[in-house]
Protein backbone atom coordinates (compact mmCIF):
# COMPACT_ATOMS: atom_id res chain seq x y z
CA UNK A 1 13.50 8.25 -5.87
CA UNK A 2 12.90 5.17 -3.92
CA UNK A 3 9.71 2.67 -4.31
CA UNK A 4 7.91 1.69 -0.68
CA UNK A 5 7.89 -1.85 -2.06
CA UNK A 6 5.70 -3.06 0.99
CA UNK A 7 3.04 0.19 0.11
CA UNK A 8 2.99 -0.93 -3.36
CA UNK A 9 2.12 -4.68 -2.63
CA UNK A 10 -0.62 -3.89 -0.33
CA UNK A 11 -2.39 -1.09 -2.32
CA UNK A 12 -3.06 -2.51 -6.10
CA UNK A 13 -5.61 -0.23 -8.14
CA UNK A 14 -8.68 -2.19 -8.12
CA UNK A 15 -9.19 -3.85 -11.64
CA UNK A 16 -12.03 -1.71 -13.77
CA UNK A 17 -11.16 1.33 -11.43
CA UNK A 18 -13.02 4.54 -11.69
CA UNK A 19 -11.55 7.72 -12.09
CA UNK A 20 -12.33 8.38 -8.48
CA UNK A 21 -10.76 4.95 -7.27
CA UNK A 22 -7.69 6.03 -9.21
CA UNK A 23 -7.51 9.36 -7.69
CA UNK A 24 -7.56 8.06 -4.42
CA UNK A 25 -5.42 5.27 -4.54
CA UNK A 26 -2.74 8.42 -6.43
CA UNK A 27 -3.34 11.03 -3.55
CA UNK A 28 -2.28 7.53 -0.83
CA UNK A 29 0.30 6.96 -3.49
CA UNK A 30 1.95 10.46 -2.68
CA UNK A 31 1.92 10.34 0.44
CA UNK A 32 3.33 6.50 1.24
CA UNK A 33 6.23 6.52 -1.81
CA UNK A 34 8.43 8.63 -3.74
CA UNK A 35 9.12 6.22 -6.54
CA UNK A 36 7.78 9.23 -8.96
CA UNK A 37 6.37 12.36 -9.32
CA UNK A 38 2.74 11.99 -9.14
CA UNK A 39 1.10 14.97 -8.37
CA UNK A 40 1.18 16.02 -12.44
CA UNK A 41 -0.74 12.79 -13.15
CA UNK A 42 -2.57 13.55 -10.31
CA UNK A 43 -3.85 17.22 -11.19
CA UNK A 44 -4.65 15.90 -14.81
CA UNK A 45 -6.87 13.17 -13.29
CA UNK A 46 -8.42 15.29 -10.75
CA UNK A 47 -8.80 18.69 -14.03
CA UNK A 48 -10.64 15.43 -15.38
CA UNK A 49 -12.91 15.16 -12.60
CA UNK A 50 -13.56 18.28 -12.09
CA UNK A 51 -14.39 18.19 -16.51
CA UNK A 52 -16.91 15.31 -16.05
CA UNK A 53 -18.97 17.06 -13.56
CA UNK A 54 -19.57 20.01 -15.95
């Protein structure tokens, strides 16, 4: 696993982020650096969502 140091510096979660910001910013996450297996955190948040709207 290797961080994309640059990614990371230029794509901070926005402070008081909503479940939606997070999601987003964990879907570019996946896609720009393989510093760690996100796409379990990812389905939890998203199983979340999905919750809320019920």
């Amino acid at each position: 696993m290797k961080i994309n140091k640059a990614w990371h510096l230029k794509n901070k979660v926005p402070k008081n982020a909503t479940l939606k910001d997070k999601i987003k910013w964990h879907e570019g996450h996946a896609k720009n650096c393989s510093c760690r297996d996100s796409a379990t955190h990812l389905k939890k948040m998203k199983a979340k969502q999905k919750e809320n709207r019920s």
